[in-house]
Protein backbone atom coordinates (compact mmCIF):
# COMPACT_ATOMS: atom_id res chain seq x y z
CA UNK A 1 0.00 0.00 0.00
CA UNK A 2 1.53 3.61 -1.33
CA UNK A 3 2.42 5.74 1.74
CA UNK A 4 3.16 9.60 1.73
CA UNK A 5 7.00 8.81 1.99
CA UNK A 6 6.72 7.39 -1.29
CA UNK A 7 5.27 10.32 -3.36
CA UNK A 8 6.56 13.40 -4.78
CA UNK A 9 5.25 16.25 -2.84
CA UNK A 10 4.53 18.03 -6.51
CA UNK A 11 2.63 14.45 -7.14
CA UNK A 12 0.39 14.92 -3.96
CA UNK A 13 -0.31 18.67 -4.78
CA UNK A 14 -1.43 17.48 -8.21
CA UNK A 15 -3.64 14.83 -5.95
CA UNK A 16 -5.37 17.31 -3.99
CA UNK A 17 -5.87 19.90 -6.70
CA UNK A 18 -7.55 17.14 -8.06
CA UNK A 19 -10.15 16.21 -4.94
CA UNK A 20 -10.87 19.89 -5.07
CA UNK A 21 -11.73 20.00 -8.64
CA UNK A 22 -14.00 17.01 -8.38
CA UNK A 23 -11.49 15.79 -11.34
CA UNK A 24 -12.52 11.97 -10.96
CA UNK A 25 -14.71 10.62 -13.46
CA UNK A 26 -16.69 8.82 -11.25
CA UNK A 27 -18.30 9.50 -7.41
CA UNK A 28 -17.39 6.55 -6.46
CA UNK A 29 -13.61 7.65 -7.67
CA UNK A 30 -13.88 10.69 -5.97
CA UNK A 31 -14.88 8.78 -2.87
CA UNK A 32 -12.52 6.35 -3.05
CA UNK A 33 -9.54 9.59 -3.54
CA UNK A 34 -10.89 11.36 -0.25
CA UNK A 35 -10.81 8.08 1.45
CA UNK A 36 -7.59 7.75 0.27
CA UNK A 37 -6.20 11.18 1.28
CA UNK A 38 -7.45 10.51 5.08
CA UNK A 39 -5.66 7.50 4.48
CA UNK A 40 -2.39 8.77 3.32
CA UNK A 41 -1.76 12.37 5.66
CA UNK A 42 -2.51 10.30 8.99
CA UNK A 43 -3.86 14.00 10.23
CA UNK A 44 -6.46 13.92 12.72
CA UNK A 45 -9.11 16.42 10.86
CA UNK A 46 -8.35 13.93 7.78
CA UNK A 47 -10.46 15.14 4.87
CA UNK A 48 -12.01 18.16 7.09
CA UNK A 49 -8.43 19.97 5.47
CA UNK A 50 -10.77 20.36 2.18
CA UNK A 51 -13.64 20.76 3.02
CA UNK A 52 -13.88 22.23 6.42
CA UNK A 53 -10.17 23.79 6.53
CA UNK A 54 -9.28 26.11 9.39
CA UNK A 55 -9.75 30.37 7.95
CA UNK A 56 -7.42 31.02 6.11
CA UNK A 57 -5.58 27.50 5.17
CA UNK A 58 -8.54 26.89 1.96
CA UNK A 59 -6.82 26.05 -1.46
CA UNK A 60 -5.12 22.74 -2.30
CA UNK A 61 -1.61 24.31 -1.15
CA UNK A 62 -2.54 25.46 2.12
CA UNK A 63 -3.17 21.85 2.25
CA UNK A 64 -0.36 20.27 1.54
CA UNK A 65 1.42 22.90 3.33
CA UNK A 66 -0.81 21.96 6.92
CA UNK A 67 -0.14 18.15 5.82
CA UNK A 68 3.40 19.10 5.66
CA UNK A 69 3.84 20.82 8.65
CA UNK A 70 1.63 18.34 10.93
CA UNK A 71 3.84 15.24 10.11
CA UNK A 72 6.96 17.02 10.46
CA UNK A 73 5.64 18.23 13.95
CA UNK A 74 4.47 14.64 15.10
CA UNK A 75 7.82 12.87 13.99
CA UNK A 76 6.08 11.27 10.84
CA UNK A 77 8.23 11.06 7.65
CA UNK A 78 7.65 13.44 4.87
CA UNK A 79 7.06 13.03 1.12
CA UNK A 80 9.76 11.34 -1.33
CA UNK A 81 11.66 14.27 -2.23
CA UNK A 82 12.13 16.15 1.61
């Protein structure tokens, strides 16, 4: 199973944007690619970062910038190229 340590973080920014932009072809893909972000970032709010994000941390950067900044503060490896 693919773990954040094993992506790019340009690759997981493409990911998000994405999520955002409902860019799955399916509901059930776009499901399945929230599930999976929960899945992947570990963070307690999980997919609450998209759709219920904190003022001013909106946008699919702010994202991976809160992701980012989370795991590095709870001693959880970072993406691939950190």
């Amino acid at each position: 199973m693919k773990s954040i340590q094993d992506m790019r973080e340009e690759d997981f920014l493409e990911f998000v944007k994405k999520i955002y932009n409902s860019g799955f072809s399916t509901e059930k893909q776009q499901i399945t690619a929230i599930l999976e972000f929960s899945r992947l970032v570990e963070h307690p709010s999980g997919h609450d970062l998209i759709y219920y994000p904190e003022e001013g941390k909106d946008g699919p950067e702010n994202v991976v910038l809160e992701v980012k900044n989370w795991r590095s503060a709870n001693g959880k490896p970072g993406f691939k190229d950190q």
